[in-house]
Protein backbone atom coordinates (compact mmCIF):
# COMPACT_ATOMS: atom_id res chain seq x y z
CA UNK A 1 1.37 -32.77 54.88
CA UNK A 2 -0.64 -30.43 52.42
CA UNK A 3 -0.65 -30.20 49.23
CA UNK A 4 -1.27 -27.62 46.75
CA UNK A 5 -4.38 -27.97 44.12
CA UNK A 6 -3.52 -27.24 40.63
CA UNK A 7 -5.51 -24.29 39.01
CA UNK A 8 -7.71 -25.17 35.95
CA UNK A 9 -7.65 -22.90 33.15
CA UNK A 10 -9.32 -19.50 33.78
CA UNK A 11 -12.59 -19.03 33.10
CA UNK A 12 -12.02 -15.66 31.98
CA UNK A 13 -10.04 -17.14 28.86
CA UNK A 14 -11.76 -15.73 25.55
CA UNK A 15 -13.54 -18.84 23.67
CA UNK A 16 -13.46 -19.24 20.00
CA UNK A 17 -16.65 -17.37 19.74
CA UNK A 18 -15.73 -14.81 21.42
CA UNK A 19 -12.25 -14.08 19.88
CA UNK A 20 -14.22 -14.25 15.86
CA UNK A 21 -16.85 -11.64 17.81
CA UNK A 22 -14.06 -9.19 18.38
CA UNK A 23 -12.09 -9.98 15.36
CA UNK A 24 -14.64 -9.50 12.92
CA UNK A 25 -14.68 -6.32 12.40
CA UNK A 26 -10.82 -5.95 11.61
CA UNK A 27 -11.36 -9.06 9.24
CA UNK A 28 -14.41 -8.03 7.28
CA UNK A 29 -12.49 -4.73 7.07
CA UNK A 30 -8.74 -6.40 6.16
CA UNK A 31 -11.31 -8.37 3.61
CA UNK A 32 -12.66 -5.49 2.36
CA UNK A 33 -9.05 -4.20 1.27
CA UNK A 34 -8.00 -7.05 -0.33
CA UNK A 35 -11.25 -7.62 -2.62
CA UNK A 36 -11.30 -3.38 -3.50
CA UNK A 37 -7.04 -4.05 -4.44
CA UNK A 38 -7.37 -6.99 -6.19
CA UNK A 39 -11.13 -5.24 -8.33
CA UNK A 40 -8.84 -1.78 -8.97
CA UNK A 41 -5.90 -4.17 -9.85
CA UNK A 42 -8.14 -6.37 -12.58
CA UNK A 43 -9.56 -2.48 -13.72
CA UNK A 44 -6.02 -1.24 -14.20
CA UNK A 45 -4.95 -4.20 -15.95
CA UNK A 46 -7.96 -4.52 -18.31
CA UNK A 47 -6.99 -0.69 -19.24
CA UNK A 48 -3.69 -0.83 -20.03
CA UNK A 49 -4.39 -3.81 -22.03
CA UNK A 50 -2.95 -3.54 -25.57
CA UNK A 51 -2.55 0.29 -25.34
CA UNK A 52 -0.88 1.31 -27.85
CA UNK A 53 -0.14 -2.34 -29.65
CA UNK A 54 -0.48 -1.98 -33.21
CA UNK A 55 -2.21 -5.59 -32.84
CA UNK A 56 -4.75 -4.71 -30.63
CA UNK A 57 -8.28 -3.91 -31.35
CA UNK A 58 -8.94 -2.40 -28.22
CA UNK A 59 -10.00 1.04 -27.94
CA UNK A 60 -6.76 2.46 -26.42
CA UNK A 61 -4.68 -0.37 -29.31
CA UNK A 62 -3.52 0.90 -32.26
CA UNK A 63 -4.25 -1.72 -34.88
CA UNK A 64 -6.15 0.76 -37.54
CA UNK A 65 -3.45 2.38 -38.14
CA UNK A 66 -1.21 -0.45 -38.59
CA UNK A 67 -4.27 -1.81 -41.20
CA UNK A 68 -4.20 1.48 -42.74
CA UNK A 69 -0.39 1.95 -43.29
CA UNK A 70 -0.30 -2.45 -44.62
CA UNK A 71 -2.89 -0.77 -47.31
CA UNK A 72 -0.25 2.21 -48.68
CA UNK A 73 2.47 -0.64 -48.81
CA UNK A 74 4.38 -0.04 -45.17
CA UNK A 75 5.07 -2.91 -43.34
CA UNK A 76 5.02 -2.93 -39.10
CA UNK A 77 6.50 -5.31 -37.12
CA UNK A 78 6.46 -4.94 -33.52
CA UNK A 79 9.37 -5.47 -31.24
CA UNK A 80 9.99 -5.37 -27.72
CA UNK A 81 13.46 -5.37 -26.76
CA UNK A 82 15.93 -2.33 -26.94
CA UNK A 83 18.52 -4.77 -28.71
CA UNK A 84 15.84 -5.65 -31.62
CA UNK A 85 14.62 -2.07 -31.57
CA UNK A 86 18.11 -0.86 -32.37
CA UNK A 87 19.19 -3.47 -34.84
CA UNK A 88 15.96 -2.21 -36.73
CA UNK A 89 17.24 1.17 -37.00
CA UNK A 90 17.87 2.01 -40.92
CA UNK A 91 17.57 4.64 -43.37
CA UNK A 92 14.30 3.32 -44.81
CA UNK A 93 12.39 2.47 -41.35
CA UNK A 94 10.61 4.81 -39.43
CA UNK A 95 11.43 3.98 -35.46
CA UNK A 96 8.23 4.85 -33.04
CA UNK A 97 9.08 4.30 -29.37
CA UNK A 98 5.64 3.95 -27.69
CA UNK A 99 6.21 4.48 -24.12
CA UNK A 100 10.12 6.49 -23.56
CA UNK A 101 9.79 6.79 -20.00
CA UNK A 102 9.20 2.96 -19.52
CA UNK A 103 13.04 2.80 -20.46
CA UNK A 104 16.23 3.34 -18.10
CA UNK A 105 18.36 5.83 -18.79
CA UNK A 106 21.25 3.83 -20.05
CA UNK A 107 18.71 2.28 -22.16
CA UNK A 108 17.53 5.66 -23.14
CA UNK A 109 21.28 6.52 -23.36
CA UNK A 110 21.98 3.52 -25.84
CA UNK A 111 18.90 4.01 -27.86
CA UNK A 112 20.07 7.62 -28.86
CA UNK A 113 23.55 6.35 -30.13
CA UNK A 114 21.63 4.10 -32.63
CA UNK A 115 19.02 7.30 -33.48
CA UNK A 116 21.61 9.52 -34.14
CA UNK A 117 23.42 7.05 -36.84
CA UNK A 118 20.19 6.66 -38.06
CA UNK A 119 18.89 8.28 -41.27
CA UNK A 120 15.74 6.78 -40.93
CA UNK A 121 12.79 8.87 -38.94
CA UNK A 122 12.16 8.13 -34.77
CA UNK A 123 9.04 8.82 -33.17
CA UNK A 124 9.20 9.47 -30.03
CA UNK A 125 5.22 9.34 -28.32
CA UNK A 126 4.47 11.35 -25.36
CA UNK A 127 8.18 11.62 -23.74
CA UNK A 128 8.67 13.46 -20.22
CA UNK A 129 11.34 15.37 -19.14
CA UNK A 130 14.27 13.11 -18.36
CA UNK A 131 13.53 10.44 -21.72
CA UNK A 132 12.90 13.60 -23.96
CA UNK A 133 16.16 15.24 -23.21
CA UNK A 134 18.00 11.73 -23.23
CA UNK A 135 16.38 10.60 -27.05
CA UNK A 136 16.10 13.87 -28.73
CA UNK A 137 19.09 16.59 -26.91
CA UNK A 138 17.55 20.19 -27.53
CA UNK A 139 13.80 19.98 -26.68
CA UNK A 140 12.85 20.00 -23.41
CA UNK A 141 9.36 18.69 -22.00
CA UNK A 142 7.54 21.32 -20.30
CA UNK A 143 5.94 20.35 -16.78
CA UNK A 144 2.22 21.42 -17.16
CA UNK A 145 0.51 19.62 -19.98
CA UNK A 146 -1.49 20.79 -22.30
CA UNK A 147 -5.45 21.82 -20.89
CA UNK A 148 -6.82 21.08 -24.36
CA UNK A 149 -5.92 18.46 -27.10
CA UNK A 150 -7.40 19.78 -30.89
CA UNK A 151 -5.35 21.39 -31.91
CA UNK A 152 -4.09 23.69 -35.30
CA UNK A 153 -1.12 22.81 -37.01
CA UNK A 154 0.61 26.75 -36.64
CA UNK A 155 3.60 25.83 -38.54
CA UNK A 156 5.32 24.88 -41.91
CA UNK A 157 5.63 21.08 -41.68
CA UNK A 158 4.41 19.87 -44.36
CA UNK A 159 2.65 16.91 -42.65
CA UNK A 160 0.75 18.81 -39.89
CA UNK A 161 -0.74 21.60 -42.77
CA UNK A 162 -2.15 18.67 -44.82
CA UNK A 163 -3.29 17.25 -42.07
CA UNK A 164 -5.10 20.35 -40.53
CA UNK A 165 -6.97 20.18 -36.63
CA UNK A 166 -5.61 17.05 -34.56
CA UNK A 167 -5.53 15.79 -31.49
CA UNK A 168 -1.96 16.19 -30.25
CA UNK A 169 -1.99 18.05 -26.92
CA UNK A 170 -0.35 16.19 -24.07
CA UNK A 171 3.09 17.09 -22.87
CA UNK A 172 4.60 20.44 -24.44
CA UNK A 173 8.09 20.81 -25.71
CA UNK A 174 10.50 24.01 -26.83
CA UNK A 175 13.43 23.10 -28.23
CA UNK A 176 16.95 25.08 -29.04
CA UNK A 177 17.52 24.07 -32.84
CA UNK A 178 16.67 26.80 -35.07
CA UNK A 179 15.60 24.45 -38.08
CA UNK A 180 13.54 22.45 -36.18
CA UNK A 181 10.00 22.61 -36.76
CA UNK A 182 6.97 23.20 -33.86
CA UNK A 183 3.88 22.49 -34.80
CA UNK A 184 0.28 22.48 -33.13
CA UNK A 185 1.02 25.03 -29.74
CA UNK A 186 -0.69 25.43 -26.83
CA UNK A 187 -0.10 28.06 -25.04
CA UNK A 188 2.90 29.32 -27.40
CA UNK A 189 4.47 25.55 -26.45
CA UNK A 190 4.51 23.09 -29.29
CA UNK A 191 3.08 19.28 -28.63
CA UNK A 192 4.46 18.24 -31.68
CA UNK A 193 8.29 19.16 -32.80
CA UNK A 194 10.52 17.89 -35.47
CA UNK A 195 13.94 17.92 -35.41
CA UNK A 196 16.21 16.92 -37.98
CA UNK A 197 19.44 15.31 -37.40
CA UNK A 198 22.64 17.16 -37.68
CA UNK A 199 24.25 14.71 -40.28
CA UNK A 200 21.99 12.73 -43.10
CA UNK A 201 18.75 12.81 -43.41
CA UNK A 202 17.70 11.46 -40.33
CA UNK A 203 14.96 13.12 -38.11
CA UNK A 204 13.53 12.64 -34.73
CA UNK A 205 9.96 13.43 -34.50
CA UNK A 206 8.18 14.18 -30.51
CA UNK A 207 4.42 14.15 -30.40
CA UNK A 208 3.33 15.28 -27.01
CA UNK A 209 -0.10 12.63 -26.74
CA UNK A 210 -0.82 9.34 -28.34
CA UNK A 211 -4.30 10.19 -29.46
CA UNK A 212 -3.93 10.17 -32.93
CA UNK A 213 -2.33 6.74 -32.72
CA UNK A 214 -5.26 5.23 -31.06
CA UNK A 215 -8.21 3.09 -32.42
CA UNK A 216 -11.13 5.14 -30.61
CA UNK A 217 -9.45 8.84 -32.19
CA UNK A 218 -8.37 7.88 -35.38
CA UNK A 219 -11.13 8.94 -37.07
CA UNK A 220 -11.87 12.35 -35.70
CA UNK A 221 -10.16 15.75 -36.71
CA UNK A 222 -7.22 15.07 -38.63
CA UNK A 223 -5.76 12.43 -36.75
CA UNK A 224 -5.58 9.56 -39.57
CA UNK A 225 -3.66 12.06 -42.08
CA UNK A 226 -1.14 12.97 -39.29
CA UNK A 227 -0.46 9.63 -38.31
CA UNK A 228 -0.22 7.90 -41.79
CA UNK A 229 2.06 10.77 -42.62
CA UNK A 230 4.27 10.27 -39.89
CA UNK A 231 4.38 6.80 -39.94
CA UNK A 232 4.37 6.24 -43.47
CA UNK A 233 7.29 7.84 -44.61
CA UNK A 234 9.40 5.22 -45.23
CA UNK A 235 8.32 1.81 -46.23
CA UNK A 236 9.01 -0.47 -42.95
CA UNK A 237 7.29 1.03 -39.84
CA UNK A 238 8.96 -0.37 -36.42
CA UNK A 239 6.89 -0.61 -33.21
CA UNK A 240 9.12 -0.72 -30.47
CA UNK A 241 6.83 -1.61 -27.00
CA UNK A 242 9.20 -1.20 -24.03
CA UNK A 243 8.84 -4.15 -21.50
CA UNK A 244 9.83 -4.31 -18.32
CA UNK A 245 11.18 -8.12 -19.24
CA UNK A 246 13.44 -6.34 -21.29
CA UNK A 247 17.31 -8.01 -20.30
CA UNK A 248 18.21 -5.00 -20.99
CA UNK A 249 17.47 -3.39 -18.11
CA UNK A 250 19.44 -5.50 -16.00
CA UNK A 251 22.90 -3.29 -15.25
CA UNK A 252 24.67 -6.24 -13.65
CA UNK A 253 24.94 -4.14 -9.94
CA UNK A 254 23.38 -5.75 -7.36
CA UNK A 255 20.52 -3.33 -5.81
CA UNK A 256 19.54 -3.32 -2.46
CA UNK A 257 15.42 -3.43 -1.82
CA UNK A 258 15.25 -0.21 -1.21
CA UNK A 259 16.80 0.78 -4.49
CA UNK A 260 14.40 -1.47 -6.53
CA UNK A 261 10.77 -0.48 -4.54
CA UNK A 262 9.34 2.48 -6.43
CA UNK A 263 9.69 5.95 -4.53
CA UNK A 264 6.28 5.93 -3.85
CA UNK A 265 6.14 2.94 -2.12
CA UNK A 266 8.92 4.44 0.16
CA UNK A 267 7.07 7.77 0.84
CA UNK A 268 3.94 5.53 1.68
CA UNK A 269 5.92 3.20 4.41
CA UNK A 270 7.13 6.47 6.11
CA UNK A 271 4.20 8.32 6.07
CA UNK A 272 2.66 4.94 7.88
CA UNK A 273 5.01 4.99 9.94
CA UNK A 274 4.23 8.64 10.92
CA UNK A 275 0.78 7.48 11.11
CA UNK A 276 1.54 4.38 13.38
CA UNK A 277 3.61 6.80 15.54
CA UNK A 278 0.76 9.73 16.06
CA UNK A 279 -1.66 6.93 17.37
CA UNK A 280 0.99 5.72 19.74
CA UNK A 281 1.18 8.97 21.18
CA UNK A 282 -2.63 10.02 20.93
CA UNK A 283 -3.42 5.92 22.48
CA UNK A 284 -0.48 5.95 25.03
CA UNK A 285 -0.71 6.47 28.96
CA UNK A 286 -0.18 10.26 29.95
CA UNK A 287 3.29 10.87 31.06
CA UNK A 288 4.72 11.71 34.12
CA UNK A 289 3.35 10.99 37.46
CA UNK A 290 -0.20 10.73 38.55
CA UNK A 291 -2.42 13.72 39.73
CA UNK A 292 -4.91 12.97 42.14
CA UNK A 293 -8.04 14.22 41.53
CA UNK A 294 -11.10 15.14 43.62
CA UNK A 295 -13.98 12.67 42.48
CA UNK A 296 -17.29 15.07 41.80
CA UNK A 297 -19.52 12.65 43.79
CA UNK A 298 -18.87 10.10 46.99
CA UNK A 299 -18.82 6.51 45.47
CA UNK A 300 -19.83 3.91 48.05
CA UNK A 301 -17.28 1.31 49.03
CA UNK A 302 -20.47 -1.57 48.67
CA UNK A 303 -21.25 0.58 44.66
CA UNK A 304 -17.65 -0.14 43.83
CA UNK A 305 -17.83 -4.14 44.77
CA UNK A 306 -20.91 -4.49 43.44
CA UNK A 307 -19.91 -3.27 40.30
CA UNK A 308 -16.55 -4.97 40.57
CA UNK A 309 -18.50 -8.22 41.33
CA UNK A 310 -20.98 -7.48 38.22
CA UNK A 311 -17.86 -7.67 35.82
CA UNK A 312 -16.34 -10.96 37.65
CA UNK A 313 -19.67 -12.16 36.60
CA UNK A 314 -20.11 -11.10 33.06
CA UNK A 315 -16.57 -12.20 32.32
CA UNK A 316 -17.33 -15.91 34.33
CA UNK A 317 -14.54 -15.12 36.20
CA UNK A 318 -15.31 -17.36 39.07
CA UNK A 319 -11.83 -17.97 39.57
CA UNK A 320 -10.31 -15.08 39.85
CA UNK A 321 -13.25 -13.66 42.05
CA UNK A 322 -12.45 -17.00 44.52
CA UNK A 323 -8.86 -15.84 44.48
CA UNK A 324 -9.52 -12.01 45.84
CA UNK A 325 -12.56 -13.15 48.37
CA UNK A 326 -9.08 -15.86 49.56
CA UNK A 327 -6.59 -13.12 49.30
CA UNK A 328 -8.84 -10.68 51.16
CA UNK A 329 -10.05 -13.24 54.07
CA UNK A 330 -6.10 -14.34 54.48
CA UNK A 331 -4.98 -10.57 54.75
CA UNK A 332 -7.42 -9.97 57.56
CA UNK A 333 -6.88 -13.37 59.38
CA UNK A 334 -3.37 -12.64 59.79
CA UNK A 335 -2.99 -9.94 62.21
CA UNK A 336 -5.48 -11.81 64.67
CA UNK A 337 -3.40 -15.15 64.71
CA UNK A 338 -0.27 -13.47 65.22
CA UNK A 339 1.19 -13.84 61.40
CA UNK A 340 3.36 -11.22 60.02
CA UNK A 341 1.59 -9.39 57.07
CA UNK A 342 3.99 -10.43 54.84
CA UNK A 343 3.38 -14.10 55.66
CA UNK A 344 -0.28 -14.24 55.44
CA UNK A 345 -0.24 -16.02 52.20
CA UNK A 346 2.06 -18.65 52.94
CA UNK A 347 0.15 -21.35 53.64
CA UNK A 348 3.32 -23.01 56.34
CA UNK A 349 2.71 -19.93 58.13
CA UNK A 350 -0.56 -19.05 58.11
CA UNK A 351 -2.32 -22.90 58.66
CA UNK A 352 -0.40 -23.73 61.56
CA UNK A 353 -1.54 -20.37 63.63
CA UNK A 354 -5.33 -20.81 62.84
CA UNK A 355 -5.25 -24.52 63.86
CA UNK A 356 -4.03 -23.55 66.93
CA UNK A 357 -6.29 -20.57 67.45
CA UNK A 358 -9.35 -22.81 66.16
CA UNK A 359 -8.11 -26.17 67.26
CA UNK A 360 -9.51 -27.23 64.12
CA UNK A 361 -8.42 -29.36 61.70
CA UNK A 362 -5.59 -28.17 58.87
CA UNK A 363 -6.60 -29.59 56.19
CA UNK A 364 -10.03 -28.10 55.67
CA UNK A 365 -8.62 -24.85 56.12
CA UNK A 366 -6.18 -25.38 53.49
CA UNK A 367 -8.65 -26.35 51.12
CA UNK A 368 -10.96 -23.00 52.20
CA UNK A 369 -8.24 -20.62 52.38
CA UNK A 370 -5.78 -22.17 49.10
CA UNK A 371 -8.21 -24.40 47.92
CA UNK A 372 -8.80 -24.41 44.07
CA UNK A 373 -11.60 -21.78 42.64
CA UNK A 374 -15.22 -23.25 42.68
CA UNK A 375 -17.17 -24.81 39.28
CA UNK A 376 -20.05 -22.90 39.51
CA UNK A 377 -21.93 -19.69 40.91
CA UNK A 378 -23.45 -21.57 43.87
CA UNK A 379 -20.03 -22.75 44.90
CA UNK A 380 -18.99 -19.45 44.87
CA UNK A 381 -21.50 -18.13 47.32
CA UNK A 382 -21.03 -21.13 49.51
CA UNK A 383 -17.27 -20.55 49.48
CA UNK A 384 -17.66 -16.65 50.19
CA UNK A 385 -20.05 -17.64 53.29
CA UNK A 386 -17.84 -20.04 54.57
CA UNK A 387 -15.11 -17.50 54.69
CA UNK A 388 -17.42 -14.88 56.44
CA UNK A 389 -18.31 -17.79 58.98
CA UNK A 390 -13.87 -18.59 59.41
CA UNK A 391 -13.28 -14.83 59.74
CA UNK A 392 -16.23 -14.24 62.44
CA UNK A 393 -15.03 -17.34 64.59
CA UNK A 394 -11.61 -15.92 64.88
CA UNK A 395 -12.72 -12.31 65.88
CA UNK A 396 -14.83 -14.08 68.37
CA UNK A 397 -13.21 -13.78 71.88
């Protein structure tokens, strides 16, 4: 009765060391990522931080002017909800909406429908295309902003000739009313544009860049006069900061994922995906069948073992070198003892014939010809004799 040994593990199985030595690199470089996300996330944030918040001292806040306007008597309260920002429309406030595009176009929608009841002043600060046409129907935001941003007045509002050279620039506006007033062009496009409301007194004022709202600008050209002047018409000043916590925004549909991820996110994934496919096809197997090719030079039969036996080694594959020196050895035995070919590594059929042939004893060859792989390199070589001394004694006649 024979039995079969279990195989250990293979020797050839990567160790921890050697699975952190090829997985370094993609780490440190995964690593890498994260830290230069997370550093241009913290820079980003630090940036934005109080822009344009009449209670921030920053250099991109706007708290001088709010100190400036509490000296001339106008109050400013911020607010940063579309329902407060609305309730807070009246005939003696002056409305400024610091950030239009933040805001959904039904929000956008709604917002106008308190504006144009209003007969108080809205400012509307650096609007693009779709907000601009939404809050103030008539100008339209022109696409290429303006190259430079001090600019002259060029028009009869009184506020902008008192005020003289300011930094406006930005976006660039035309507009179809006739009385409405465009002041500070760049190329013949106006970056500042009043229009007055059709009933009341109301007016809706568009000022193509922020500049002359901010801390860091205030005090160059004419930027203070302008923005006391536009802000300080009316005696309560209203600081509406859109915010993406805003319930407001909420429609009460359900969106799917891919209606809620930015567009750019969505162009990214596919072009990824584009990317992902080209190194399929650049890393992937030719197709078709293979084409046999003449080799430039004659390669020895003993070069190709040797080498073959040099990468057994410098893997420690002792096993699996055992197993082809076995496989090898049983393929040749079998034609001489009278086993099929298909047979020769069935160890019922194979055993049986060479005790017979050998009159030897069954066992040992079981444990030389299926045995399990040796522990060490000098096992090897005495297993690979042996089986050159087995296959010699059976071609003997």
């Amino acid at each position: 009765m024979t039995t079969e040994a279990t195989l250990p593990a293979t020797a050839a199985s990567p160790t921890a060391r050697q699975l952190w030595t090829r997985a370094r690199g993609v780490a440190l470089a995964v690593a890498l990522l994260l830290v230069a996300a997370v550093t241009i996330a913290l820079i980003r944030s630090d940036s934005r931080h109080g822009t344009l918040d009449p209670r921030s001292a920053d250099p991109q806040g706007s708290r001088a002017v709010a100190e400036l306007l509490a000296e001339r008597g106008v109050s400013t309260r911020v607010v940063t909800t579309l329902d407060e920002a609305r309730a807070s429309a009246a005939p003696d406030t002056t409305l400024l909406v610091a950030v239009p595009d933040l805001l959904t176009a039904a929000q956008q929608n709604r917002l106008h429908s308190a504006i144009a009841a209003n007969d108080g002043r809205t400012v509307l600060v650096a609007a693009g295309s779709a907000s601009v046409e939404r809050l103030a129907p008539g100008v339209t935001a022109d696409p290429a902003t303006s190259p430079e941003s001090t600019l002259a007045p060029d028009c009869d509002l009184p506020a902008a000739r008192r005020a003289g050279t300011a930094d406006t620039g930005g976006i660039r506006y035309t507009t179809t009313h006739l009385d409405a007033d465009q002041c500070y062009p760049s190329a013949r496009l106006a970056t500042l544009v009043r229009v007055p409301h059709p009933s009341g007194s109301g007016e809706t004022v568009v000022l193509g860049a922020p500049d002359i709202l901010l801390n860091e600008r205030l005090d160059e050209q004419g930027n203070a006069s302008l923005a006391l002047q536009l802000l300080g018409s009316r005696p309560h000043l209203v600081w509406y900061l859109p915010s993406l916590a805003d319930s407001s925004t909420d429609t009460g549909a359900d969106r799917g994922l891919l209606e809620v991820l930015p567009s750019g996110w969505l162009w990214g994934t596919l072009q990824l995906f584009i990317a992902a496919a080209l190194a399929a096809l650049w890393r992937a197997r030719r197709l078709g069948p293979l084409v046999p090719e003449r080799l430039p030079v004659a390669i020895r039969a003993s070069e190709t073992a040797e080498g073959r036996a040099r990468l057994y080694r410098a893997a420690n594959a002792r096993d699996r070198a055992a197993a082809a020196l076995r496989s090898t050895t049983r393929t040749r035995l079998a034609p001489l003892v009278g086993v099929p070919a298909t047979q020769a590594h069935t160890p019922e059929a194979l055993l049986p014939a060479l005790s017979t042939h050998l009159h030897g004893d069954g066992q040992t060859l079981h444990s030389l010809l299926f045995g399990p792989p040796p522990s060490d390199d000098t096992a090897l070589i005495t297993l690979a004799d042996q089986l050159d001394a087995l296959e010699r004694e059976v071609r003997r006649p």
